[in-house]
C-alpha atoms as a PDB file:
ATOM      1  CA  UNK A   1      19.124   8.920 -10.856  1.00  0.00           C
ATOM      2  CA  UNK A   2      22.070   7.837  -8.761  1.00  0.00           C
ATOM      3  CA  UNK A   3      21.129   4.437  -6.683  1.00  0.00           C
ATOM      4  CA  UNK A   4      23.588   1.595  -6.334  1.00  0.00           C
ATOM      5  CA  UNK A   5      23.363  -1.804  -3.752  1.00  0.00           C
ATOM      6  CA  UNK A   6      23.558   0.819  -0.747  1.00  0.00           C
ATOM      7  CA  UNK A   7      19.349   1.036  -0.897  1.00  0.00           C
ATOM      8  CA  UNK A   8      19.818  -2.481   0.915  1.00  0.00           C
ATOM      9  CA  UNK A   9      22.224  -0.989   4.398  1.00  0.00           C
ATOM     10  CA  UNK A  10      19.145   1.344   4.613  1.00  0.00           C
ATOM     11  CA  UNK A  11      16.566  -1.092   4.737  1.00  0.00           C
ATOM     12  CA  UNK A  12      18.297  -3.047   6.965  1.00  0.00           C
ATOM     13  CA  UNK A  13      18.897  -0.435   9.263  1.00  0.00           C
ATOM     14  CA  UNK A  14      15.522   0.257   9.419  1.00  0.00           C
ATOM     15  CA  UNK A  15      15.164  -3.329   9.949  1.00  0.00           C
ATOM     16  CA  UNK A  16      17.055  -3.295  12.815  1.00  0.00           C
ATOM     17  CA  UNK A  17      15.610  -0.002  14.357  1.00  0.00           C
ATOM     18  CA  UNK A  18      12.249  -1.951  14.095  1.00  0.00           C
ATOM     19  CA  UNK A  19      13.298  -4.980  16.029  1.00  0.00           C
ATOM     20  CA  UNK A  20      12.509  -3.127  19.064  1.00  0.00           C
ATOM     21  CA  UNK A  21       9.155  -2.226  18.228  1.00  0.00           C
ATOM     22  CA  UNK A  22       8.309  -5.576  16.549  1.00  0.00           C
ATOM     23  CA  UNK A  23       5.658  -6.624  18.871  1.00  0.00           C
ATOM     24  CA  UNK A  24       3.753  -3.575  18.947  1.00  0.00           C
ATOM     25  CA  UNK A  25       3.734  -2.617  16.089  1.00  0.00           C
ATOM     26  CA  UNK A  26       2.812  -6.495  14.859  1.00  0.00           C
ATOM     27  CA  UNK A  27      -0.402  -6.156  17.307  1.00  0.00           C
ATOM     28  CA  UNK A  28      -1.278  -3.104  15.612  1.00  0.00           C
ATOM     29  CA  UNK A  29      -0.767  -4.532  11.985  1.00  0.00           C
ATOM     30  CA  UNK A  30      -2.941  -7.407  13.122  1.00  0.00           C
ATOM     31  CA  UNK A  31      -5.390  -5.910  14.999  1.00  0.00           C
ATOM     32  CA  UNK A  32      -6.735  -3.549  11.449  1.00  0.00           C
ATOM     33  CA  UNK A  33      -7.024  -6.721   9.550  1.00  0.00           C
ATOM     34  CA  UNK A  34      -9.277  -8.346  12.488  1.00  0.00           C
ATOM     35  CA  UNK A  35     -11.647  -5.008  12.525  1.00  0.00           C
ATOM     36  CA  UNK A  36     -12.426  -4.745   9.103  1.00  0.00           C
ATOM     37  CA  UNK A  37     -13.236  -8.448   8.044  1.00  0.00           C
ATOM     38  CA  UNK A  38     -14.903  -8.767  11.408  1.00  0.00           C
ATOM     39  CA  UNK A  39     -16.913  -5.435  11.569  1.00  0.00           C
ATOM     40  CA  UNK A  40     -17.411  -5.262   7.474  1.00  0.00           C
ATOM     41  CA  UNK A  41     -17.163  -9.095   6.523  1.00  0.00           C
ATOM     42  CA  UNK A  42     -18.864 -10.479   9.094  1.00  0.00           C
ATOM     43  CA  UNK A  43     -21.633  -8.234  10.495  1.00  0.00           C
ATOM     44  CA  UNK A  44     -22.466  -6.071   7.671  1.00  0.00           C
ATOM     45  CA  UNK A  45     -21.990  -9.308   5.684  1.00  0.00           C
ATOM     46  CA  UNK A  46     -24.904 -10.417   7.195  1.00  0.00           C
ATOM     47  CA  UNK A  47     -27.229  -7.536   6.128  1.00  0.00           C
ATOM     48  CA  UNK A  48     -25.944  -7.311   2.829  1.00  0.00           C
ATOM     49  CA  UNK A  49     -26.618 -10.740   1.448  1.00  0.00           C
ATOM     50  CA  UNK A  50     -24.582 -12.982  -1.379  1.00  0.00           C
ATOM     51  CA  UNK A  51     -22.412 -11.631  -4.070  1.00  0.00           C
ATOM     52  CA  UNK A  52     -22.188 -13.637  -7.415  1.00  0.00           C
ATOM     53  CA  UNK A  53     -23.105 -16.421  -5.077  1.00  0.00           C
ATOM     54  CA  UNK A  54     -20.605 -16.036  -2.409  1.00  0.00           C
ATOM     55  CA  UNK A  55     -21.018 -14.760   1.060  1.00  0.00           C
ATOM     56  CA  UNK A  56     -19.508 -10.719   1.019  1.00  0.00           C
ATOM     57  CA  UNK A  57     -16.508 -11.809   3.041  1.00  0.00           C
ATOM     58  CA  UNK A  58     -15.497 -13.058  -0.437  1.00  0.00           C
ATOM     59  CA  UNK A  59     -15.666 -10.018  -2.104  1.00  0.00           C
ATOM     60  CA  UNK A  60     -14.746  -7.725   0.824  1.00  0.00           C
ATOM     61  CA  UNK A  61     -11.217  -9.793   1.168  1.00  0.00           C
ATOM     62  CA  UNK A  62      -9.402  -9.366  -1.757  1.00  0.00           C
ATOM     63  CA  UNK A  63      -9.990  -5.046  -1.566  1.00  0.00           C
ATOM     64  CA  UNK A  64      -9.284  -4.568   2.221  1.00  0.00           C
ATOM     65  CA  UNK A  65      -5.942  -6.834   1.697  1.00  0.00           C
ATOM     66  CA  UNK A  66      -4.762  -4.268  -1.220  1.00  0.00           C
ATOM     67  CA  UNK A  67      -5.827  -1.425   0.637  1.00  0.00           C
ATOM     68  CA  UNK A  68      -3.848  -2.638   3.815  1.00  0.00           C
ATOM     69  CA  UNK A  69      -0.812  -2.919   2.347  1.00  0.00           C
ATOM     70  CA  UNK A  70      -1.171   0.902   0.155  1.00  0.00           C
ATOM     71  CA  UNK A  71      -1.757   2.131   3.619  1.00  0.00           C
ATOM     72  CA  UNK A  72       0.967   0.828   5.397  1.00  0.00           C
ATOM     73  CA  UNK A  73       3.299   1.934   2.691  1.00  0.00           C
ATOM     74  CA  UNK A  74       1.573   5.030   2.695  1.00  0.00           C
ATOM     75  CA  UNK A  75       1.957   5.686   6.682  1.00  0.00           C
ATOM     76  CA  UNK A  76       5.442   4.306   6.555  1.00  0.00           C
ATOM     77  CA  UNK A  77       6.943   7.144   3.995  1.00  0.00           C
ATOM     78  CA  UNK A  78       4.686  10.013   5.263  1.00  0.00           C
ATOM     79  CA  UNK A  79       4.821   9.702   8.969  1.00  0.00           C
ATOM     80  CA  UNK A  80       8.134   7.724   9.651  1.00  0.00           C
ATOM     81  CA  UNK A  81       9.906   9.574   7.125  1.00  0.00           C
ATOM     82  CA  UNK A  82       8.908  13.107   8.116  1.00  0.00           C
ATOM     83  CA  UNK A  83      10.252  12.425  11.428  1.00  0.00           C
ATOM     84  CA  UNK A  84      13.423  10.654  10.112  1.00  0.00           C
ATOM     85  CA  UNK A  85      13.667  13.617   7.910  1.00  0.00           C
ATOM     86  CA  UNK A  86      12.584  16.448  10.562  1.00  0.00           C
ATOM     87  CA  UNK A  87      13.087  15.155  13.928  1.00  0.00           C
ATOM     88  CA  UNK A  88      15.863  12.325  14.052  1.00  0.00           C
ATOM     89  CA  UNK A  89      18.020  14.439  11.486  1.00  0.00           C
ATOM     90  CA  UNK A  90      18.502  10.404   9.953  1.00  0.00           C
ATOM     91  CA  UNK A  91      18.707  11.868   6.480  1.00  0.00           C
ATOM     92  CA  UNK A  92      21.834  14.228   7.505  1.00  0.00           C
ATOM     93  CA  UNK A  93      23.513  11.225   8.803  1.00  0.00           C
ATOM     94  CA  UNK A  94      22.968   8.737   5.821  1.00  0.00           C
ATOM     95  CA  UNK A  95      24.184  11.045   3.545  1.00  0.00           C
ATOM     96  CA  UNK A  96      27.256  12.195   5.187  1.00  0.00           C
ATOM     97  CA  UNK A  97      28.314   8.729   4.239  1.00  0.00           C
ATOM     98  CA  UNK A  98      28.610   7.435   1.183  1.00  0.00           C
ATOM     99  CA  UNK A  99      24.705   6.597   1.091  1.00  0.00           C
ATOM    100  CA  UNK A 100      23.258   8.936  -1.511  1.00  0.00           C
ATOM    101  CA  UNK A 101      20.086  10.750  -0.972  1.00  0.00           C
ATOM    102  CA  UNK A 102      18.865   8.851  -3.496  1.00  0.00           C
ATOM    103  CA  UNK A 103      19.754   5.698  -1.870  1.00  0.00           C
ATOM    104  CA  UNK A 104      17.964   7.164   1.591  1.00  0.00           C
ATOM    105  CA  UNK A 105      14.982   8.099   0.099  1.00  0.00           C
ATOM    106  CA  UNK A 106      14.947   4.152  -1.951  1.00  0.00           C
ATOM    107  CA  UNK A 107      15.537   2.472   0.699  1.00  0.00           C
ATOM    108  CA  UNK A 108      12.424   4.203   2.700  1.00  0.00           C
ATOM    109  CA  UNK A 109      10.582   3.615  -0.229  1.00  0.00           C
ATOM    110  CA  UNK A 110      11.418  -0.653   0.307  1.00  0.00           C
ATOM    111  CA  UNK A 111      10.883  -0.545   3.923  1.00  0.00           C
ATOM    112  CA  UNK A 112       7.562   0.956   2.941  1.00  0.00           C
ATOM    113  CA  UNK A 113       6.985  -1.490   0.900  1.00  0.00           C
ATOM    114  CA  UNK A 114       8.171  -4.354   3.155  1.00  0.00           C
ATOM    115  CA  UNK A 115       5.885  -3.029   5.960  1.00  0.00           C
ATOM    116  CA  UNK A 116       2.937  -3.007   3.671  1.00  0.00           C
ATOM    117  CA  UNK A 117       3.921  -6.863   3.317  1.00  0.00           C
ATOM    118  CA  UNK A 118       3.820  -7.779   6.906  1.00  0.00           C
ATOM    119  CA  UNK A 119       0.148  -6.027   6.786  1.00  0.00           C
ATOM    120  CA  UNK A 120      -0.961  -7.796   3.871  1.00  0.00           C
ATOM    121  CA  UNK A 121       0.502 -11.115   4.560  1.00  0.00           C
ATOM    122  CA  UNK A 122      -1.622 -10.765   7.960  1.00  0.00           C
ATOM    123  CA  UNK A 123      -4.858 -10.125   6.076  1.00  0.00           C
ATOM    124  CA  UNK A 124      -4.218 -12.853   4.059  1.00  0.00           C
ATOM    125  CA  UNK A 125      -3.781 -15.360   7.831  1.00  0.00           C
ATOM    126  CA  UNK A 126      -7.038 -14.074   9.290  1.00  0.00           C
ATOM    127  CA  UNK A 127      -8.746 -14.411   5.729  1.00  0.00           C
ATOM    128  CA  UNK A 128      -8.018 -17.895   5.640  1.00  0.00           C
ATOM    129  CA  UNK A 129      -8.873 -18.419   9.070  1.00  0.00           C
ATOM    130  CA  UNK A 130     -12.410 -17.342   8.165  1.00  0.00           C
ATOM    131  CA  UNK A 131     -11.953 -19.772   5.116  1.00  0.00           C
ATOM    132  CA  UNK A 132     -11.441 -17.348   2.635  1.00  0.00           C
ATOM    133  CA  UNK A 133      -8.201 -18.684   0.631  1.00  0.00           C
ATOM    134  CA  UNK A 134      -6.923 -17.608  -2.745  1.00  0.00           C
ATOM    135  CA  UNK A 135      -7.691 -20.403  -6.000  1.00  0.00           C
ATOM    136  CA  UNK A 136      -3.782 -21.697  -6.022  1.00  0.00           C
ATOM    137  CA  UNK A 137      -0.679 -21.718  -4.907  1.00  0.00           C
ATOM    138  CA  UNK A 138       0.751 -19.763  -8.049  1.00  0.00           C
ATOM    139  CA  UNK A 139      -2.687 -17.279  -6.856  1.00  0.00           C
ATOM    140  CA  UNK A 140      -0.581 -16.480  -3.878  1.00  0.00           C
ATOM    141  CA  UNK A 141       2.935 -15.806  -5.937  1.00  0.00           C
ATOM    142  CA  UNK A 142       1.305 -13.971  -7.698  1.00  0.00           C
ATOM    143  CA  UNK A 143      -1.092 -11.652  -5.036  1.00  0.00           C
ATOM    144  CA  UNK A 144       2.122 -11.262  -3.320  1.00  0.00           C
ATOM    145  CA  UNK A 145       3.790 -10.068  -6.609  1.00  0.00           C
ATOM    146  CA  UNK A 146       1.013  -7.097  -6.921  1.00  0.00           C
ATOM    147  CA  UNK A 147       1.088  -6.383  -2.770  1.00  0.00           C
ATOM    148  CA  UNK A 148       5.179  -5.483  -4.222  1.00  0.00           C
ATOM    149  CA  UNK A 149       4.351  -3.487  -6.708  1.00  0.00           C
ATOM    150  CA  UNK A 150       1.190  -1.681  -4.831  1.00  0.00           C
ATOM    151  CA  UNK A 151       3.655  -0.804  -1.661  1.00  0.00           C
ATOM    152  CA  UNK A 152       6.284   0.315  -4.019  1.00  0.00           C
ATOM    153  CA  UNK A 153       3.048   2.615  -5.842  1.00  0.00           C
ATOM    154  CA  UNK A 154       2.026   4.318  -2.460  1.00  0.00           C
ATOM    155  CA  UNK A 155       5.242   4.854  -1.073  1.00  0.00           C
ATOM    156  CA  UNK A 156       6.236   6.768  -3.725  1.00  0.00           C
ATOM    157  CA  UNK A 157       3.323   8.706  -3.950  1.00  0.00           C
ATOM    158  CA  UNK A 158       3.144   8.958  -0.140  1.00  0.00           C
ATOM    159  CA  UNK A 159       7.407  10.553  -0.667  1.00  0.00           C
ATOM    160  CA  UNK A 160       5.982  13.138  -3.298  1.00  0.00           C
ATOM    161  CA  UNK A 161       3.576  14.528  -0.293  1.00  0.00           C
ATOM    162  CA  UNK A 162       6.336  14.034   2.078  1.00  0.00           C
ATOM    163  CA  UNK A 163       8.721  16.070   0.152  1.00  0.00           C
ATOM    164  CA  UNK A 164       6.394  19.175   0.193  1.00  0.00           C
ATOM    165  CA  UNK A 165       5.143  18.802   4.017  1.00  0.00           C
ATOM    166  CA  UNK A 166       6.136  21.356   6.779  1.00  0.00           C
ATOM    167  CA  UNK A 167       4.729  19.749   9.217  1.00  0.00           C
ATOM    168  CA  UNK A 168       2.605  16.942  10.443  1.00  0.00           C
ATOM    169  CA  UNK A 169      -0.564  18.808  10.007  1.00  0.00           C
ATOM    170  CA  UNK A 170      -0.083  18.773   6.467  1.00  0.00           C
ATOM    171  CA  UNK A 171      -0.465  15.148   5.662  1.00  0.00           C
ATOM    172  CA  UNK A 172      -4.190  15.556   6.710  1.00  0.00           C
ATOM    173  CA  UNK A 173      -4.851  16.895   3.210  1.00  0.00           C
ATOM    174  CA  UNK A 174      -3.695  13.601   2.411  1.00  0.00           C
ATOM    175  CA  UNK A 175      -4.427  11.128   4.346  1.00  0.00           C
ATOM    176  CA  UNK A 176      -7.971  12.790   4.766  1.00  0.00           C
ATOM    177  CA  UNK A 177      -8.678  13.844   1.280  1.00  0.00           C
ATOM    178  CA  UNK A 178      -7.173  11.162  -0.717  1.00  0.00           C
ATOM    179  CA  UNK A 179      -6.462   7.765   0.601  1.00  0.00           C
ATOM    180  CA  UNK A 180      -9.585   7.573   2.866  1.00  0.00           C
ATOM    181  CA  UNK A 181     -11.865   8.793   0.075  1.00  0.00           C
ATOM    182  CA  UNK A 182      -9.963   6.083  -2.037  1.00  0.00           C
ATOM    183  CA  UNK A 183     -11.180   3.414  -0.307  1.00  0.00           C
ATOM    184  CA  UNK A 184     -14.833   3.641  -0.975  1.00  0.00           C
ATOM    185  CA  UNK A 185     -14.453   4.652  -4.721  1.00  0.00           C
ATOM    186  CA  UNK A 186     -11.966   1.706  -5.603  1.00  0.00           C
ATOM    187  CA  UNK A 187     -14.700  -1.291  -5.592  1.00  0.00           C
ATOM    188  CA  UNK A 188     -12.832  -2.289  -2.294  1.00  0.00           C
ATOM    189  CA  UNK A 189     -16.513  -2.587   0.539  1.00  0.00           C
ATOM    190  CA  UNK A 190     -18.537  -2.763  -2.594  1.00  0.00           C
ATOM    191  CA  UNK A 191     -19.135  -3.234  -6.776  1.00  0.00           C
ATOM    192  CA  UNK A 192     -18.441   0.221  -9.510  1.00  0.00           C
ATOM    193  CA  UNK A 193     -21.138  -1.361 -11.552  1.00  0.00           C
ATOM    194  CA  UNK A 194     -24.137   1.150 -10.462  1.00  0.00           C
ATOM    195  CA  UNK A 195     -21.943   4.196 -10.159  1.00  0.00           C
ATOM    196  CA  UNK A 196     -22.548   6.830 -12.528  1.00  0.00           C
ATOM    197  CA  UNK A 197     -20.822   6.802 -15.378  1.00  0.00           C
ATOM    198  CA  UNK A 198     -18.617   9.685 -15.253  1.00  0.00           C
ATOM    199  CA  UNK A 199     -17.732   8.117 -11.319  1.00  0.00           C
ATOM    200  CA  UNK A 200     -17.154   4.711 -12.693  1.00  0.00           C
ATOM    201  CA  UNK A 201     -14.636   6.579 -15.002  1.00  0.00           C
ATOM    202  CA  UNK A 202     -12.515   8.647 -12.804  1.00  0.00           C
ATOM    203  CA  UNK A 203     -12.606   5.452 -10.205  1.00  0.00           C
ATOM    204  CA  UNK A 204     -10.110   3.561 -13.381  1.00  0.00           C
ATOM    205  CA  UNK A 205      -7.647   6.379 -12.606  1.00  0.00           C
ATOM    206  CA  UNK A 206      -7.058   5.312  -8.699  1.00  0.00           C
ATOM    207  CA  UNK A 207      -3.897   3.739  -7.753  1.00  0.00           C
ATOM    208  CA  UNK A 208      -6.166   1.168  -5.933  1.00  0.00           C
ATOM    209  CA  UNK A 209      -8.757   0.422  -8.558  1.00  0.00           C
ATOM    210  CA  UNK A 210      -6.436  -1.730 -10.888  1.00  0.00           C
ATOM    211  CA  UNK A 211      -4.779  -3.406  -7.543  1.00  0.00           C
ATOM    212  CA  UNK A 212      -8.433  -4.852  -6.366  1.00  0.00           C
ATOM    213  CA  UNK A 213      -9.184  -6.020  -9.783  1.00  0.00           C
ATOM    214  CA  UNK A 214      -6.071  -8.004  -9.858  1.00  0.00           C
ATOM    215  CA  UNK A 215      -6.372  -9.238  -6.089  1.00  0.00           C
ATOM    216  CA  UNK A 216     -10.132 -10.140  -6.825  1.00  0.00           C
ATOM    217  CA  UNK A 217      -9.386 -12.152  -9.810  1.00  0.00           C
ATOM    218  CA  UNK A 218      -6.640 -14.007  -7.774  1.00  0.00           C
ATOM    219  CA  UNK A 219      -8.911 -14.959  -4.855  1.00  0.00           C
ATOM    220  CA  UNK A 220     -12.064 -15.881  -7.378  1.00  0.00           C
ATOM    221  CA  UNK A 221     -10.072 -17.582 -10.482  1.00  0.00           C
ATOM    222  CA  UNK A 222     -11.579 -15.913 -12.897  1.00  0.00           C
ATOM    223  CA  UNK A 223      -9.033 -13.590 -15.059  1.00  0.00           C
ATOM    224  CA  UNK A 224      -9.617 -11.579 -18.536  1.00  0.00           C
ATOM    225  CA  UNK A 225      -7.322  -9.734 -20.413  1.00  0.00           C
ATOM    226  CA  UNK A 226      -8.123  -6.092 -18.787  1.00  0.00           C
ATOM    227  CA  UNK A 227      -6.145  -7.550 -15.917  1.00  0.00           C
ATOM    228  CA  UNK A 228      -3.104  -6.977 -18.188  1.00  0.00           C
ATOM    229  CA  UNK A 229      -4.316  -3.221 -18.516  1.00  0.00           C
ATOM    230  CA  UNK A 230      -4.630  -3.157 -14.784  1.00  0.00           C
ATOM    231  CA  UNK A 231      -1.409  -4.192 -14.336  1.00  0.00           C
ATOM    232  CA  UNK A 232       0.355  -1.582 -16.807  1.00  0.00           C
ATOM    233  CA  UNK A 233      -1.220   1.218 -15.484  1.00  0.00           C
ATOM    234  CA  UNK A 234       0.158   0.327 -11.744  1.00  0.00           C
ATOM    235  CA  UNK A 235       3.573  -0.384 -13.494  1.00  0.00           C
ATOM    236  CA  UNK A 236       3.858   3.129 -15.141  1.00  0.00           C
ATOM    237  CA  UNK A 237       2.499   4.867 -12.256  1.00  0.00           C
ATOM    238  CA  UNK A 238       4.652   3.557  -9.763  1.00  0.00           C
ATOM    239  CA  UNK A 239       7.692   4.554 -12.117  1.00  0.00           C
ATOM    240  CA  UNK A 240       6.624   8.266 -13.057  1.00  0.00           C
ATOM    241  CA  UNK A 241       5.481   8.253  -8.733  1.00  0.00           C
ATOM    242  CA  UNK A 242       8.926   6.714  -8.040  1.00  0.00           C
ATOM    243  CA  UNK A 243      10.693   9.059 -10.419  1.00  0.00           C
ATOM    244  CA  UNK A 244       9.400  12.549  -8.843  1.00  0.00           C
ATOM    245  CA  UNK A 245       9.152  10.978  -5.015  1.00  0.00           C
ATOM    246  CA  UNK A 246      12.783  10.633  -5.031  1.00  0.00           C
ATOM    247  CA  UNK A 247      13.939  13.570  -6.843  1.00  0.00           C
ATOM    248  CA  UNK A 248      11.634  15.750  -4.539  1.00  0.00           C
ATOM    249  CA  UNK A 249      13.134  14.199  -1.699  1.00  0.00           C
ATOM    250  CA  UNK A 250      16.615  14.960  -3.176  1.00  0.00           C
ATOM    251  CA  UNK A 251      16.057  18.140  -3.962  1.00  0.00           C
ATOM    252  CA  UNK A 252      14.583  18.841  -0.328  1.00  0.00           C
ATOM    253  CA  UNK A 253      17.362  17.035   1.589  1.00  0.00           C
ATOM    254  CA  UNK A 254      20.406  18.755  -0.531  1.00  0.00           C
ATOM    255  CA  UNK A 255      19.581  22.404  -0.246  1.00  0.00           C
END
């Protein structure tokens, strides 16, 4: 795989680029985090009772943040970089220069992933303005650590779909039939104690399952050693995801 220091001109040109739809985009990004711990947190909160002693907000928190930042990622390297791809010709350009088409498709993958940061980082303002904060300041090092490697996860499996798409329409099958149904079997709005146990299996396999763990155990204190499992299994994932995502690309891009 051919990347070199030129990943970093092509996130800051998208940096740029997005300087001039900063404060849109920034309502937007803040606006999701407001909905769900307000409509979830807050009012179903109030029907649903404690968890392990702790109003739900507690245990709604740490999953939504996660989940904001895999969908952000997710968004950023299907939509934004189908039209890149498709409809701004951006790809052509960047790799008439000496930018590779691995670099291109990299340096998405990090503004993805940067994105996903801005979302998260939000969650994690209006969490603690409704008092929910994580156990430490090394907590927060390391929840933004894992937010990294989660937006690096769904960006490159949001490039893999992205890299067989002919059209818009086609993300649907994504978007619809993956990441949405992710959500609720991922122990993000509630516990995978009383699924079944064949569900409580194939819910371990989820991108986002090992990422809530993690985030939950930062916000509550309370680690164990499957953590470390958790952890591996995003690690590996994100490099056999990162692996095809930009090879597909590649192989899409240089016909």
């Amino acid at each position: 795989m051919n990347l070199s220091y030129r990943i970093y001109h092509v996130f800051v040109r998208n940096l740029v680029s997005y300087k001039r739809f900063v404060v849109p985009t920034f309502i937007a990004s803040l606006v999701q985090p407001l909905f769900y711990l307000i409509t979830f947190g807050i009012g179903m909160g109030a029907y649903v009772g404690l968890f392990g002693g702790k109003p739900y907000l507690y245990f709604l928190v740490p999953g939504v943040l996660m989940s904001a930042v895999g969908l952000t990622a997710s968004y950023e390297c299907l939509f934004g970089t189908f039209v890149k791809m498709i409809h701004e010709k951006l790809y052509d350009s960047l790799i008439a220069t000496p930018v590779s088409a691995e670099d291109a498709v990299a340096g998405d993958i990090a503004w993805g992933v940067f994105r996903g940061l801005i979302s998260g980082t939000l969650m994690m303002v209006v969490a603690m303005a409704m008092g929910v904060f994580p156990v430490s300041l090394p907590a927060v090092l390391l929840l933004f650590v894992c937010m990294i490697f989660v937006g690096v996860l769904f960006g490159s499996l949001a490039m893999i779909v992205t890299s067989l798409a002919p059209n818009f329409d086609f993300f649907n099958y994504y978007t619809e039939l993956v990441l949405t149904p992710m959500l609720f079997f991922s122990g993000v709005f509630f516990p995978l104690d009383n699924f079944p146990a064949w569900m409580k299996t194939f819910s371990k396999f989820l991108p986002l399952t090992p990422a809530v763990s993690i985030s939950r155990a930062v916000f509550s204190g309370v680690y164990s050693t499957s953590l470390i499992t958790d952890f591996l299994f995003i690690v590996v994932l994100e490099v056999i995801a990162f692996t095809i995502g930009v090879k597909l690309m590649k192989r899409r891009l240089i016909k």
